[in-house]
C-alpha atoms as a PDB file:
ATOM      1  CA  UNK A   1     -71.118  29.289  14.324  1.00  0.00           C
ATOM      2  CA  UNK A   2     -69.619  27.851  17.826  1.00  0.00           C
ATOM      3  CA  UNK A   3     -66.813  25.591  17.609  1.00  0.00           C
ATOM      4  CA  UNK A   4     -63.874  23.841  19.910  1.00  0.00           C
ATOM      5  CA  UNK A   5     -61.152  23.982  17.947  1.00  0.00           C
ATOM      6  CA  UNK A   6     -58.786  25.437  20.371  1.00  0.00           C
ATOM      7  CA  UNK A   7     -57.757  22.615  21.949  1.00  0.00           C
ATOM      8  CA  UNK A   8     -53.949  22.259  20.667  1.00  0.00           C
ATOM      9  CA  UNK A   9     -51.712  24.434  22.103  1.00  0.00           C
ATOM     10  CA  UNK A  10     -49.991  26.612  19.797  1.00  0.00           C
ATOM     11  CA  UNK A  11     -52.257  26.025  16.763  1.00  0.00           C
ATOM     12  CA  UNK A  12     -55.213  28.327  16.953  1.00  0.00           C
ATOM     13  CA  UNK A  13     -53.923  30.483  14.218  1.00  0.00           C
ATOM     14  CA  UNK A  14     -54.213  27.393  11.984  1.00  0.00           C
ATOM     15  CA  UNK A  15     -57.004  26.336  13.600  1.00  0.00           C
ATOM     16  CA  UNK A  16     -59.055  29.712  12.479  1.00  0.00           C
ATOM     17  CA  UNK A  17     -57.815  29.768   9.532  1.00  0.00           C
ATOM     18  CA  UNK A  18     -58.873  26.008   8.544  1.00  0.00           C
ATOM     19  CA  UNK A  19     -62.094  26.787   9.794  1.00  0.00           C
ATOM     20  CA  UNK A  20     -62.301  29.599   7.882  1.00  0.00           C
ATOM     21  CA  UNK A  21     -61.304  28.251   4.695  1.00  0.00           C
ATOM     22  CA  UNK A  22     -63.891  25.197   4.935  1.00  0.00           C
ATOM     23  CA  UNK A  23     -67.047  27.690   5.969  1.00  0.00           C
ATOM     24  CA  UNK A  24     -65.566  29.481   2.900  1.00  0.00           C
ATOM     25  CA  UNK A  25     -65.293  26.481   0.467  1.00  0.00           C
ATOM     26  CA  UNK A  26     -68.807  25.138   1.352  1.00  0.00           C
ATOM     27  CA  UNK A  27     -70.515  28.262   0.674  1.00  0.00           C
ATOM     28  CA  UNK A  28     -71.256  28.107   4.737  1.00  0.00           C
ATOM     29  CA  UNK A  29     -72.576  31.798   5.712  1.00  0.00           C
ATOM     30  CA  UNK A  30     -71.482  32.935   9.086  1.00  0.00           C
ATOM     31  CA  UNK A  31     -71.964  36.114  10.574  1.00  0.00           C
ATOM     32  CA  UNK A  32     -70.565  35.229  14.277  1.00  0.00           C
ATOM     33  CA  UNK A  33     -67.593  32.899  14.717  1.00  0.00           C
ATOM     34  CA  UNK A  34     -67.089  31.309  18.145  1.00  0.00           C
ATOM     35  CA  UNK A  35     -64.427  29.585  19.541  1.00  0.00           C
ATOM     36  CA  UNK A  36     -65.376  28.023  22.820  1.00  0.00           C
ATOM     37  CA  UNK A  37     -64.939  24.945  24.672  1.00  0.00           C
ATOM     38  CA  UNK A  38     -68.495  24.937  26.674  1.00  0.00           C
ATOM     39  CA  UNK A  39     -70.817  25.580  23.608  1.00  0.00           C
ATOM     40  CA  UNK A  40     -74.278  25.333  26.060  1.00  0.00           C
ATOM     41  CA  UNK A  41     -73.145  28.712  27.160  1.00  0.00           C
ATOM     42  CA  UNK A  42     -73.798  30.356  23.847  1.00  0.00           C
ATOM     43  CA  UNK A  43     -77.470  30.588  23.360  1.00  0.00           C
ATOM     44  CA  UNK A  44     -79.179  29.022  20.251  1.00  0.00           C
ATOM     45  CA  UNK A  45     -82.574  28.110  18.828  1.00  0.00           C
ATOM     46  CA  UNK A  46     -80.908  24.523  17.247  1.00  0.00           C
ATOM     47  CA  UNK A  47     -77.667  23.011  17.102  1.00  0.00           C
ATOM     48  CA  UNK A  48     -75.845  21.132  14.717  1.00  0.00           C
ATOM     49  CA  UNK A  49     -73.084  19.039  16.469  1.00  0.00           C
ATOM     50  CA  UNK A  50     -70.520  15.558  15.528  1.00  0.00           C
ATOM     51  CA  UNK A  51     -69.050  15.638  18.831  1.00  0.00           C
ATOM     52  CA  UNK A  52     -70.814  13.322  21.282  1.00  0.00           C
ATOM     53  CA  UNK A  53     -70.088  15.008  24.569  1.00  0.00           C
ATOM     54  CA  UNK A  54     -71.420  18.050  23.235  1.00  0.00           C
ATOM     55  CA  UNK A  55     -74.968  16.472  22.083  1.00  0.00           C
ATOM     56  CA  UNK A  56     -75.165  15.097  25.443  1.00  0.00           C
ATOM     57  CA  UNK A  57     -74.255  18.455  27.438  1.00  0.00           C
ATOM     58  CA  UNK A  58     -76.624  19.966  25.014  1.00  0.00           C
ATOM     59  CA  UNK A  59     -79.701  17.913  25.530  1.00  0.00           C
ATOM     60  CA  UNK A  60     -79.117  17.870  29.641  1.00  0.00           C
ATOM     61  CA  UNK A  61     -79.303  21.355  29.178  1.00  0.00           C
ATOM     62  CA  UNK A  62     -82.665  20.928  27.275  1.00  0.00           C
ATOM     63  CA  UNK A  63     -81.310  22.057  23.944  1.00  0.00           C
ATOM     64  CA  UNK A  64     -82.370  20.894  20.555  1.00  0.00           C
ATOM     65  CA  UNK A  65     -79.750  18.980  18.342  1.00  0.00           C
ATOM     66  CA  UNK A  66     -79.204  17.626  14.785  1.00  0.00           C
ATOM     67  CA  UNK A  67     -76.054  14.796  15.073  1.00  0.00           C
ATOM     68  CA  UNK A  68     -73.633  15.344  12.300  1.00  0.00           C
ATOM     69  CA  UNK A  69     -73.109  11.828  11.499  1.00  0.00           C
ATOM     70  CA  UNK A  70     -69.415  10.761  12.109  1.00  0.00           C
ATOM     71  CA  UNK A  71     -68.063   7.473  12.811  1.00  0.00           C
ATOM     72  CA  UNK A  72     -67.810   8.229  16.519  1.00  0.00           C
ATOM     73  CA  UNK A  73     -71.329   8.983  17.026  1.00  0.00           C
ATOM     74  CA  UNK A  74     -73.234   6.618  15.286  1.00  0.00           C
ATOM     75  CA  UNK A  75     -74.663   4.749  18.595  1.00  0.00           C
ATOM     76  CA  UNK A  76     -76.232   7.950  19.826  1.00  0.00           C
ATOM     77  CA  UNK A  77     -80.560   8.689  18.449  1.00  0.00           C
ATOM     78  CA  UNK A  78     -81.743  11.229  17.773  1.00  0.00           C
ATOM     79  CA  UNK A  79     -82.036  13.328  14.223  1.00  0.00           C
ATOM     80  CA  UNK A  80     -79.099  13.324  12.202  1.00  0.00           C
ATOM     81  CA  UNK A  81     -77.798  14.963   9.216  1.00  0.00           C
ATOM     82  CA  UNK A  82     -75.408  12.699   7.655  1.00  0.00           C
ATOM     83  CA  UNK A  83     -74.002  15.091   4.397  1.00  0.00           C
END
C-alpha cells in the first residue's frame, strides 16, 4: 500500500496509526506499507487512488488507475470504484 499521509507536521505517529487501524478494520491485507509523497516512484502493476493529482501524475507516467470515487474527483473519467 503507498500513501501521503505525511503531510502535517508533527502527526505522522497518528497518521500511521489511523492508517493502520482502517487497513485493519476493513479486513485490508497489506504486506508493504509506504509512506511517500511521489507515489509514481514506487512501481506497481495498478493503482487505486482518490486524490486527483495523483491519477493525473500517474497516467502521464503511463500508469494504470482505478479512481476511488470522492467528492473531489468526480469530474475526472476513467474507471472508478466508488465503495
Amino acid at each position: 500500500m503507498i500513501t501521503h499521509r505525511l503531510f502535517i507536521k508533527y502527526f505522522h505517529k497518528q497518521a500511521i496509526s489511523q492508517t493502520i487501524d482502517w487497513l485493519d478494520s476493513y479486513g485490508i491485507p497489506y504486506w508493504d506499507l509506504c509512506f511517500m509523497q511521489h507515489k509514481t516512484h514506487v512501481g506497481a502493476n495498478l493503482y487505486i487512488e482518490d486524490s486527483e493529482r495523483h491519477v493525473v501524475e500517474y497516467r502521464a507516467a503511463g500508469s494504470e488507475v482505478i479512481i476511488f470515487t470522492n467528492s473531489t474527483n468526480r469530474p475526472l473519467e476513467g474507471l472508478r470504484a466508488d465503495t
